[in-house]
Protein backbone atom coordinates (compact mmCIF):
# COMPACT_ATOMS: atom_id res chain seq x y z
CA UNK A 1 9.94 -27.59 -7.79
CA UNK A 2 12.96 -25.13 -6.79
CA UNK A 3 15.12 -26.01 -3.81
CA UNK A 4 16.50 -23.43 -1.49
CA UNK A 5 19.19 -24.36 0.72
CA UNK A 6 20.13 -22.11 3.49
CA UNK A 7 22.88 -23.32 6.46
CA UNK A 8 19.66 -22.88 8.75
CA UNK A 9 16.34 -21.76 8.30
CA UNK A 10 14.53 -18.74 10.16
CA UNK A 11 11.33 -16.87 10.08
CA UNK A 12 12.69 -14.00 8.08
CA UNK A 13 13.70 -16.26 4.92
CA UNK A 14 10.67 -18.20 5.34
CA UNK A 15 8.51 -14.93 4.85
CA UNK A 16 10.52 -13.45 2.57
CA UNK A 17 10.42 -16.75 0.18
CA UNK A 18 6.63 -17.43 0.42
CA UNK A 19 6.70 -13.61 -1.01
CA UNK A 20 8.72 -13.48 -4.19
CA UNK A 21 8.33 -17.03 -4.93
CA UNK A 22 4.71 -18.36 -3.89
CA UNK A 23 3.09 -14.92 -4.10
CA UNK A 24 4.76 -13.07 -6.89
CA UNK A 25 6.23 -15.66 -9.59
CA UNK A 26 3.82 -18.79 -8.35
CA UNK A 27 6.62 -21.13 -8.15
CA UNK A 28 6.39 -24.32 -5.95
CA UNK A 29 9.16 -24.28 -4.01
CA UNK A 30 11.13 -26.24 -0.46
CA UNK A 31 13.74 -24.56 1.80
CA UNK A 32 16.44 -26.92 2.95
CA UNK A 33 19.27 -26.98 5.15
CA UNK A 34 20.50 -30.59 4.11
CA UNK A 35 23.34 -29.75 1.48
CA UNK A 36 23.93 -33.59 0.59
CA UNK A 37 20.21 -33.73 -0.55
CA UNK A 38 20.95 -29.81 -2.04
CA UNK A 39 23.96 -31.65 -4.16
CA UNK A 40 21.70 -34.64 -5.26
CA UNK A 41 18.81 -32.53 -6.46
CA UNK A 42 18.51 -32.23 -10.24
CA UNK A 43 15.86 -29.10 -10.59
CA UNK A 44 16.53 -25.54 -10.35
CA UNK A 45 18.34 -25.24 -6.89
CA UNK A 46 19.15 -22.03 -5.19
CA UNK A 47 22.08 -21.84 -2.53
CA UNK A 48 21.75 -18.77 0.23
CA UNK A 49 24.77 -19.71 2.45
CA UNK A 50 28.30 -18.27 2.23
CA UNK A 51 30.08 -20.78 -0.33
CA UNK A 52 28.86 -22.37 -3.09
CA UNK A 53 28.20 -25.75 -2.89
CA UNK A 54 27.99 -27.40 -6.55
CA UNK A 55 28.39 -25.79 -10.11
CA UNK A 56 25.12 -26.22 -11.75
CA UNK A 57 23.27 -24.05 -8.73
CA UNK A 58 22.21 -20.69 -8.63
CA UNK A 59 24.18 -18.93 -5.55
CA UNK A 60 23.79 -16.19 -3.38
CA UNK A 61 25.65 -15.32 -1.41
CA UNK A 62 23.73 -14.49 2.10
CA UNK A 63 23.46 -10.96 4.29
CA UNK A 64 23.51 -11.77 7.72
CA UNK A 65 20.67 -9.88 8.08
CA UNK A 66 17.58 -12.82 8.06
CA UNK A 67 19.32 -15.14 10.33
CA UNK A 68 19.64 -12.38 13.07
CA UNK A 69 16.97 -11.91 15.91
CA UNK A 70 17.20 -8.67 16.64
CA UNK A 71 16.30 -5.25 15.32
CA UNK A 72 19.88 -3.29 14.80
CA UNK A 73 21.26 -0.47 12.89
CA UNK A 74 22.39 -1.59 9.34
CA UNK A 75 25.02 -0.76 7.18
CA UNK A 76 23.32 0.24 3.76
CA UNK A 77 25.51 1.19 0.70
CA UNK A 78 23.74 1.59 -2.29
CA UNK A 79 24.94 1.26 -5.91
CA UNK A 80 23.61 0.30 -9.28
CA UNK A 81 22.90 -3.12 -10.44
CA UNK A 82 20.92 -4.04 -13.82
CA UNK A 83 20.23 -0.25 -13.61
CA UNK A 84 18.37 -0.65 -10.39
CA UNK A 85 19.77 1.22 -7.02
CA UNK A 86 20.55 -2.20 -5.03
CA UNK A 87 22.30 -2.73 -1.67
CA UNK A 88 23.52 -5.80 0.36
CA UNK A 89 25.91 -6.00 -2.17
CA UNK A 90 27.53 -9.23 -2.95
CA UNK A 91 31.07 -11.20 -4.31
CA UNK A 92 31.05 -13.95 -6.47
CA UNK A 93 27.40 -14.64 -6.61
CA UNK A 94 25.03 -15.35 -9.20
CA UNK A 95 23.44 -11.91 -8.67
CA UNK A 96 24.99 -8.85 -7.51
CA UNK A 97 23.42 -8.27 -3.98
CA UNK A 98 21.28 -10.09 -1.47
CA UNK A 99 17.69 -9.85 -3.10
CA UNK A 100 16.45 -11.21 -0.42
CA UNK A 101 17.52 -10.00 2.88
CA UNK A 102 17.03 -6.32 0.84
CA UNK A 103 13.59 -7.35 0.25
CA UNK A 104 12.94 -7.91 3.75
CA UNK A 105 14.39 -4.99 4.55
CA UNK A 106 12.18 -3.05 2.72
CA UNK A 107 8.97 -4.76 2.97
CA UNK A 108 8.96 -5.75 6.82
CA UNK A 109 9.84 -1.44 6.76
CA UNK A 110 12.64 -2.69 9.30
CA UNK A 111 14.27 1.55 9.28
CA UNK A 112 10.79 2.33 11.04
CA UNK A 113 11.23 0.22 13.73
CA UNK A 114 14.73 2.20 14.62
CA UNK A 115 14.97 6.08 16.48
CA UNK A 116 13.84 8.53 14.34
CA UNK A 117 12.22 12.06 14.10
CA UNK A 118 8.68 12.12 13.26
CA UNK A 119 6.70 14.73 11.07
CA UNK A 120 4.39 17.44 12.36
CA UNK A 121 1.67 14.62 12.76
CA UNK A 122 3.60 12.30 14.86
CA UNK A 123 4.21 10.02 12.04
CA UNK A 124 7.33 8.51 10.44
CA UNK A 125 8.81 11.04 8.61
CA UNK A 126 9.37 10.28 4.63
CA UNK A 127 12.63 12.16 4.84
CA UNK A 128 14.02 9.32 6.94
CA UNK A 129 13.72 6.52 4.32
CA UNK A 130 16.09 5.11 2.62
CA UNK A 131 13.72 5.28 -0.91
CA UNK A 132 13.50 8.71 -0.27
CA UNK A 133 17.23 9.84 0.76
CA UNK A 134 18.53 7.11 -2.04
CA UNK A 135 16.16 8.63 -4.70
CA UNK A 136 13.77 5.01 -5.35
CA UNK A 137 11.06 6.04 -3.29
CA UNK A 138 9.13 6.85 -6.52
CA UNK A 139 9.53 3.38 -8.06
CA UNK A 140 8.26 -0.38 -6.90
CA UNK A 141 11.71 -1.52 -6.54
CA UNK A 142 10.80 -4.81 -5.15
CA UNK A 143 8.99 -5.54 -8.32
CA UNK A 144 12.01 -4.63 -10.56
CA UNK A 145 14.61 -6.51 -8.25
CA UNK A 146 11.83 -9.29 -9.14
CA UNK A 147 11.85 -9.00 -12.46
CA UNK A 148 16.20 -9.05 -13.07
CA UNK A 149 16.30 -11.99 -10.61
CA UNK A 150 14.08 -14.29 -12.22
CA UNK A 151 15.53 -13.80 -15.63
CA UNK A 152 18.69 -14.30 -14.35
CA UNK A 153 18.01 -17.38 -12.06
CA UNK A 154 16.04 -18.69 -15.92
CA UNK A 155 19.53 -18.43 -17.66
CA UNK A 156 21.69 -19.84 -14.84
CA UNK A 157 18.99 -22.80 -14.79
CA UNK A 158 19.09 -26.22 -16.45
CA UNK A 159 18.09 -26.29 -19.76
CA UNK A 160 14.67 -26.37 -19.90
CA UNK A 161 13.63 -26.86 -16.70
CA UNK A 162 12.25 -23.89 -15.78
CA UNK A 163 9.95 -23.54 -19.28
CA UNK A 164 8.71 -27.63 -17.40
CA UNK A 165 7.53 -25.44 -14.33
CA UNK A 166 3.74 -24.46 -15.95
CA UNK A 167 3.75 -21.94 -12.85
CA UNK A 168 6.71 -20.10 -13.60
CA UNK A 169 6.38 -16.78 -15.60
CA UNK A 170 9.18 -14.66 -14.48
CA UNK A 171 8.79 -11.68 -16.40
CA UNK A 172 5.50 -9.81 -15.94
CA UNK A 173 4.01 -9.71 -19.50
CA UNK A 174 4.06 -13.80 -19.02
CA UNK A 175 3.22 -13.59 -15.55
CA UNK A 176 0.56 -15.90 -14.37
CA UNK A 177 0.35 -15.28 -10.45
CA UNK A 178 1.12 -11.36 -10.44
CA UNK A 179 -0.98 -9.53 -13.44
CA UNK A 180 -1.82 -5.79 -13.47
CA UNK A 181 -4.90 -4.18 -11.87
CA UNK A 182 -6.03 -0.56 -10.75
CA UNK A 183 -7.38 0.05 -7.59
CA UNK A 184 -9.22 3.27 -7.02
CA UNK A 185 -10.00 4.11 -3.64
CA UNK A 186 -11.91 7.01 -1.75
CA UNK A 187 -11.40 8.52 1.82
CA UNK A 188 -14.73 10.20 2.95
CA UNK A 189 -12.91 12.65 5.74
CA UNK A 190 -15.85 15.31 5.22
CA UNK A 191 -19.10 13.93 3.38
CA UNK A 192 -20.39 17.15 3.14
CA UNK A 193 -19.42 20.85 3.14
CA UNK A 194 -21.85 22.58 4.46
CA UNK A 195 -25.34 20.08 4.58
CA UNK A 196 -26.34 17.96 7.74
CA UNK A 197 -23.29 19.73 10.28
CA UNK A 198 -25.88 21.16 12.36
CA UNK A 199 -26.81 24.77 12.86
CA UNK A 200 -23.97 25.28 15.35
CA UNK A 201 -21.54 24.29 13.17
CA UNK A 202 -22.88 26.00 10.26
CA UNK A 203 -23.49 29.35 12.34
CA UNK A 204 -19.65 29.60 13.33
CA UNK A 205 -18.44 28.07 10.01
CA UNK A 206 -19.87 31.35 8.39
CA UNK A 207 -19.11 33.87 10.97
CA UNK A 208 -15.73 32.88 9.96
CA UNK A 209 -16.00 32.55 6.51
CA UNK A 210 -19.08 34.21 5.44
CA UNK A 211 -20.36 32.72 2.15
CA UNK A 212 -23.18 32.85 -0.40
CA UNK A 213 -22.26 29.30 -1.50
CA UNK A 214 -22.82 28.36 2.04
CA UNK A 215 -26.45 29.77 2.09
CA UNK A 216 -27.44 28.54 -1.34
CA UNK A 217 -26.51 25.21 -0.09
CA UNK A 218 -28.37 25.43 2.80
CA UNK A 219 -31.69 27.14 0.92
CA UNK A 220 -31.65 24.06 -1.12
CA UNK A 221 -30.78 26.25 -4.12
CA UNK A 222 -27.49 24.91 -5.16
CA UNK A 223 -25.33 21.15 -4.59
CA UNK A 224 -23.10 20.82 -1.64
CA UNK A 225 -19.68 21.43 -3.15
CA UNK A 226 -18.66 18.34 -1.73
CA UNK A 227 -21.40 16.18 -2.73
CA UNK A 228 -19.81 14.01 -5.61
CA UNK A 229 -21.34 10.36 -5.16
CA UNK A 230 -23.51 10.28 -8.04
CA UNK A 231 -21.07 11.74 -10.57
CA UNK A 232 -18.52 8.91 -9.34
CA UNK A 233 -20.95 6.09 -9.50
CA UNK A 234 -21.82 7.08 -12.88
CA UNK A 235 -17.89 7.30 -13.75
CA UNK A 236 -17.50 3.72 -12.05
CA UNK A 237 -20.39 2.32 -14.36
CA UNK A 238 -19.20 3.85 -17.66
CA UNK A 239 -15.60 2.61 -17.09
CA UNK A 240 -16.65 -0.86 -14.84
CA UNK A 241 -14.08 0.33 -12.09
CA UNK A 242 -14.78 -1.42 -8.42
CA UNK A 243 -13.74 1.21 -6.07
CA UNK A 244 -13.14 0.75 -1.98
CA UNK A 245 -14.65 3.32 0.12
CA UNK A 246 -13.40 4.15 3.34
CA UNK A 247 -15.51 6.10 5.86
CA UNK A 248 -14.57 8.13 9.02
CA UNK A 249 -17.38 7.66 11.39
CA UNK A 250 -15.90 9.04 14.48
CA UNK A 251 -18.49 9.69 17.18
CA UNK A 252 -17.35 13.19 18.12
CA UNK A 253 -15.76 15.86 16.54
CA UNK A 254 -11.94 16.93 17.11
CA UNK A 255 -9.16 18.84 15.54
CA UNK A 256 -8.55 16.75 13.04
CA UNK A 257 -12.10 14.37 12.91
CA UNK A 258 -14.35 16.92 11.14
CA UNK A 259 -16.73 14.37 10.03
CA UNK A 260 -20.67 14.17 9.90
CA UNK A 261 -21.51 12.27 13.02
CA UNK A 262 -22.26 9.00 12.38
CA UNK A 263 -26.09 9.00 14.42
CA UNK A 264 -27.11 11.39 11.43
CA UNK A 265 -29.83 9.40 8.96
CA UNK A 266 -27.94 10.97 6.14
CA UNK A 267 -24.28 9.30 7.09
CA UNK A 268 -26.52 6.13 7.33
CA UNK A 269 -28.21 6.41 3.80
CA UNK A 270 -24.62 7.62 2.01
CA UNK A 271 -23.09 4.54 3.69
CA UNK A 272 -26.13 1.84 3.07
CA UNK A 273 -26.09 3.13 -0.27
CA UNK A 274 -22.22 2.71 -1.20
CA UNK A 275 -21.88 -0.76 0.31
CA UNK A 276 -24.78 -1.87 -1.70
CA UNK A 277 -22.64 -1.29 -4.90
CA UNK A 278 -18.88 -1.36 -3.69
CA UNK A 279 -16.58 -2.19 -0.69
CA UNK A 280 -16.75 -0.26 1.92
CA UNK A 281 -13.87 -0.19 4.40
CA UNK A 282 -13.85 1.95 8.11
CA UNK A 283 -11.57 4.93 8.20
CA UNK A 284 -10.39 5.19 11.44
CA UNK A 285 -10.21 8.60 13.51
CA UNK A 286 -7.54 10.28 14.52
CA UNK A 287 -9.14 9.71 18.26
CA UNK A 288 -8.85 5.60 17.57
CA UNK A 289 -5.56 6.05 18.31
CA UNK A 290 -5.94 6.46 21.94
CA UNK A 291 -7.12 2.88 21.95
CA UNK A 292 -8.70 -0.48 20.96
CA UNK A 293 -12.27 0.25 22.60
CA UNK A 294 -12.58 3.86 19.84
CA UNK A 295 -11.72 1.65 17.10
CA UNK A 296 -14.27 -1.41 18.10
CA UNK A 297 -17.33 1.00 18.57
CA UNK A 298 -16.40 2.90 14.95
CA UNK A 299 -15.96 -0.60 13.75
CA UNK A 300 -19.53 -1.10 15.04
CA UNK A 301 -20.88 2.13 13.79
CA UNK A 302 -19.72 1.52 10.27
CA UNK A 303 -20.91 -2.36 10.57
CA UNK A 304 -24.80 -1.32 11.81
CA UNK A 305 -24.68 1.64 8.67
CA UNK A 306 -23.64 -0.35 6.07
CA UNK A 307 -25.12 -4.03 7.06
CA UNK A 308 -22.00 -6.02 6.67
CA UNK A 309 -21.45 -8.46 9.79
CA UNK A 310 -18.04 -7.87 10.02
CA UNK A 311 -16.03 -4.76 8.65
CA UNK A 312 -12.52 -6.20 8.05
CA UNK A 313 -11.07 -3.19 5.64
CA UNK A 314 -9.67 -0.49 6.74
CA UNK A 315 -7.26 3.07 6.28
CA UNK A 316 -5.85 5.24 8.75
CA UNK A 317 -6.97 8.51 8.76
CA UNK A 318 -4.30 11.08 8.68
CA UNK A 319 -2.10 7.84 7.44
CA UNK A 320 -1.50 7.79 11.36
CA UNK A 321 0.29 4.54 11.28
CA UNK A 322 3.45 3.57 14.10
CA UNK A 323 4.97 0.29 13.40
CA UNK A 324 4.14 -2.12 15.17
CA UNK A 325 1.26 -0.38 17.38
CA UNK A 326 -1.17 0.04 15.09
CA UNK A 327 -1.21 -2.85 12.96
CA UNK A 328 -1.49 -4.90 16.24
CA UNK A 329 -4.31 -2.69 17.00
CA UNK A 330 -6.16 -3.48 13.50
CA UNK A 331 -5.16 -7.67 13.83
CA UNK A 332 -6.95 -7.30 17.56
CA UNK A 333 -9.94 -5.33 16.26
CA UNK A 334 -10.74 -7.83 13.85
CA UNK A 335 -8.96 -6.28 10.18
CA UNK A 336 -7.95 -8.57 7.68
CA UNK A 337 -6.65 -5.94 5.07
CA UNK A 338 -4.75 -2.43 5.49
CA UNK A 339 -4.55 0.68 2.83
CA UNK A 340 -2.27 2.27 4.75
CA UNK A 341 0.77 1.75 3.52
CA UNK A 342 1.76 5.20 1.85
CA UNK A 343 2.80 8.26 2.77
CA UNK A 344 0.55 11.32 4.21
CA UNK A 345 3.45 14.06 2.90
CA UNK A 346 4.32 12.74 -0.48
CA UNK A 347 3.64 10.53 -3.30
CA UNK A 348 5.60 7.23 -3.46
CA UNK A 349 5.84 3.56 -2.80
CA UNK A 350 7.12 3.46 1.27
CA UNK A 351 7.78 0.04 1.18
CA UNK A 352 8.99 -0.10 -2.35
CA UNK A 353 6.51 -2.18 -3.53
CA UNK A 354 3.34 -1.97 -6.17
CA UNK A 355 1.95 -6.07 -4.96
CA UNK A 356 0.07 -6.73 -1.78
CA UNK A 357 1.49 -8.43 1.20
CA UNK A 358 1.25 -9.97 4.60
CA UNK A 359 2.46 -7.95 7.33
CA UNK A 360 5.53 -9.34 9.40
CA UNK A 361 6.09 -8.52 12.94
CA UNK A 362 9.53 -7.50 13.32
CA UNK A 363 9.32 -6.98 17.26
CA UNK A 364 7.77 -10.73 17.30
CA UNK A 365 9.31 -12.28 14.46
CA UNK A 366 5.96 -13.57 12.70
CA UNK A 367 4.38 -12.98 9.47
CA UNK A 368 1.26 -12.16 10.66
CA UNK A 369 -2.62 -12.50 9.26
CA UNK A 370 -3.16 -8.68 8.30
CA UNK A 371 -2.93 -8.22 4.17
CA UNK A 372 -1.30 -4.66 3.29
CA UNK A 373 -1.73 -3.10 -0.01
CA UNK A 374 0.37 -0.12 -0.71
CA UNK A 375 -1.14 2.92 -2.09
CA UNK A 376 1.34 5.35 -4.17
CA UNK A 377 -0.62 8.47 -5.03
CA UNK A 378 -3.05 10.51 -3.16
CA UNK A 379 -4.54 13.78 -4.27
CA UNK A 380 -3.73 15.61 -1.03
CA UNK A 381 -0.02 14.66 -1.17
CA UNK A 382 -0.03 16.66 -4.56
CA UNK A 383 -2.52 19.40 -3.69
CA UNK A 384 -1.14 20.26 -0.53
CA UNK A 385 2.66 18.66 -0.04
CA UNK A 386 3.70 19.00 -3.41
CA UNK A 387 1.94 22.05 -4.11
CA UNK A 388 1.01 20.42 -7.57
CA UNK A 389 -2.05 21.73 -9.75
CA UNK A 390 -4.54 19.56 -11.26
CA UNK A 391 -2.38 19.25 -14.74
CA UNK A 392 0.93 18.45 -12.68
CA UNK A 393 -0.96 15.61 -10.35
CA UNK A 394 -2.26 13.80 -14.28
CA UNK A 395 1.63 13.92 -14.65
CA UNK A 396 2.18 11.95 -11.49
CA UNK A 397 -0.62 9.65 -11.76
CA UNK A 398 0.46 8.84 -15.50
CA UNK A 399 4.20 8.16 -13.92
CA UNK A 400 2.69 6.12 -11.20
CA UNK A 401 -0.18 3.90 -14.13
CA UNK A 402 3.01 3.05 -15.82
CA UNK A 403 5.27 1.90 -13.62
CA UNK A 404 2.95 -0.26 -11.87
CA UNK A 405 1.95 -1.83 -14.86
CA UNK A 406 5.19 -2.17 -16.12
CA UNK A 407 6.00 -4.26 -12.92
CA UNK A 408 2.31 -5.87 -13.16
CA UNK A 409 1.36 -4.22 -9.83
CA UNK A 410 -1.63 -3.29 -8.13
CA UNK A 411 -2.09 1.07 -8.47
CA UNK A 412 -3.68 2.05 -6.02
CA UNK A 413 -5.03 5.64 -5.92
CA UNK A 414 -6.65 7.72 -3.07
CA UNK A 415 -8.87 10.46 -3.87
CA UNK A 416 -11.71 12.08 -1.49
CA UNK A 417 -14.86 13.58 -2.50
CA UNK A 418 -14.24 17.29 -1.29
CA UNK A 419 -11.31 16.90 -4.72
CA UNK A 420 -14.04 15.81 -6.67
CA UNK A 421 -16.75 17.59 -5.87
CA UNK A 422 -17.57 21.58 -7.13
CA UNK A 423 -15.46 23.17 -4.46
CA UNK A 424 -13.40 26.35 -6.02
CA UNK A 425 -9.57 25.53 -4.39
CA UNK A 426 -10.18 22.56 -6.53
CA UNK A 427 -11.20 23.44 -9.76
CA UNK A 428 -10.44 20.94 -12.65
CA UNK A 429 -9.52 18.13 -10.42
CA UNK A 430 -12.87 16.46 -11.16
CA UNK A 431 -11.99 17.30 -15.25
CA UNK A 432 -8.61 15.57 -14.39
CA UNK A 433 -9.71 12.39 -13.08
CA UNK A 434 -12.30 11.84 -15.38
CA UNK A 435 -9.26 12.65 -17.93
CA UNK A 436 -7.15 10.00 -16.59
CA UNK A 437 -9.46 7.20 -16.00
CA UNK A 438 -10.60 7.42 -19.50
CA UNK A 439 -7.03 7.38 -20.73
CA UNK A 440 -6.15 4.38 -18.89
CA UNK A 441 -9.45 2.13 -19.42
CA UNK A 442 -9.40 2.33 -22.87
């Protein structure tokens, strides 16, 4: 077992601990704030205080910041350690900056809890990160910080007693607890094009956009153009992928909730049909924002269409996510696991991390029930952020495959069907995906 010592314990190290050391590494471990046991103790010891205690421990010396109990303005300096940007930098330690407290600081996204300006949508804007302004946000730094510190707490060790500890596997090749997987997820914003909207909507769509395609459709002479489910579930079978699907099932329409209501038989089939064979997760509107009750009734929608008793899954549309409002939101509504940690204006990892995790409170100081897992690449960051064509997104997932495996991650991806589909804006997207997931399930 390792031994942490700490000069007094708090919720923050607590959290932080059960991350990298229960989650990531599986390593049994104790925190401690009795130093006469700490000097007694004949394992692998840590020491997270201000002074070192004995000579055969592995020190740390501490940030202030996860003993403090309030949300502040830090100072953040970064610099380069085992080729890494780091910051909490620190003297005379074992390891040349706070792993921890910058972990937290990353993970709990502590810089969105602080003023700052907000993008077009009302959402934290990218620029504002410190990943982004520092030039990380486009690599799982957690994971790499994970990776230097274990091999370097391995050779500060006792001889041998790590390789005793059958749970430890500190580099990710070896890695027993975190191993590699690909996630491939879909956002159903619009399941169709043109089918099932209704004459209404149909009528105005082409007296402002007349189109043939839209009439061929509709005359039963040619494939929506956004109607992809059967060349995805083939893709899924040939390549035994297990996507999540997440479906907006708002009850009206709205600026930016353009979907096929969710009292049409059709939404019902598409949705009985994809929970039968995969997970199926609620998207929720841009109008569940306004409260708890839209969320609960979409919640209900989604639950009666696909059959599952209780829908626990879920992504923001929009990524319209405010720390801490609207994961307090999901917890209440009943959601057990989030996909909406990302950015909606560019590709990335916004809390610097390729591994799922619980979410902590900051505002309340609890790690809390709800399971995030961070999503780096979507096809509309590329398309229409990054201005990216189908060739230049491959590039960027490729980037993204790797370094998540490298770090034995989870990738997850977010595509939606109107990509997919036969649409013209987005010829060879299909082509490309195909492209890539045969590439990478070889």
């Amino acid at each position: 077992m390792l031994l942490i010592y700490s000069h007094t314990s708090s919720a923050r190290l607590q959290y932080i601990c059960s991350f990298i050391f229960e989650e990531q590494m599986g390593i049994e471990y104790k925190l401690t704030i009795d130093s006469e046991a700490f000097k007694n103790y004949a394992g692998v010891k840590i020491n997270y205080s201000d002074a070192r205690i004995t000579a055969d421990e592995f020190y740390i010396q501490n940030h202030s910041l996860l003993f403090e109990s309030d949300i502040r303005e830090q100072v953040i300096n970064c610099f380069i350690a085992n080729g890494h940007k780091a910051f909490f930098k620190t003297s005379g330690s074992d390891f040349p900056f706070d792993t921890f407290a910058a972990s937290f600081y990353l993970l709990s996204r502590y810089e969105e809890y602080l003023p700052h300006k907000k993008d077009t949508y009302d959402r934290y804007a990218h620029e504002n990160s410190l990943a982004y302004k520092e030039g990380f946000l486009h690599f799982p730094l957690i994971n790499l910080w994970m990776i230097d510190f274990a091999e370097k707490l391995k050779e500060k060790s006792p001889a041998g007693s790590l390789h005793s500890m059958t749970n430890f596997q500190p580099h990710p090749e070896r890695s027993r607890r975190a191993t590699f997987s690909f996630k491939p997820t879909y956002d159903i914003d619009i399941a169709y094009s043109y089918k099932h909207k209704g004459l209404l909507r149909n009528a105005g769509g082409f007296l402002r956009s007349p189109s043939l395609e839209r009439m061929k459709v509709l005359a039963g002479s040619q494939e929506d153009p956004f109607d992809c489910y059967d060349w995805l579930n083939n893709l899924h079978k040939k390549y035994n992928l297990t996507p999540v699907y997440f479906f907006l099932v708002a009850e009206k329409n709205g600026e930016f909730d353009k979907n096929i209501l969710p009292h049409k038989d059709v939404m019902w089939q598409l949705v009985k049909k994809h929970a039968s064979l995969y997970e199926v997760g609620i998207h929720p509107s841009w109008q569940s924002n306004e409260g708890l009750f839209v969320l609960k009734k979409e919640l209900e929608w989604l639950a009666e269409m696909s059959g599952i008793k209780h829908v626990t899954v879920s992504r923001q549309h929009y990524i319209k996510l405010a720390l801490p409002q609207t994961y307090r939101t999901l917890i209440e509504a009943g959601i057990m696991d989030d996909d909406s940690m990302g950015y909606g204006s560019i590709n990335g990892f916004r809390a610097s991390v390729a591994s799922s995790f619980y979410w902590y409170d900051l505002e309340k100081e609890t790690k809390t029930t709800l399971r995030i897992h961070p999503f780096c690449f979507m096809d509309a960051n590329c398309y229409y952020e990054q201005k990216q064509n189908a060739e230049q997104a491959f590039e960027e997932l490729m980037h993204y495959y790797t370094v998540c495996k490298n770090v034995n991650g989870t990738f997850v991806t977010i595509f939606h069907n109107h990509f997919l589909g036969t649409a013209k804006e987005f010829e060879g997207w299909s082509e490309m995906y195909e492209r890539f997931i045969a590439q990478v399930q070889q």
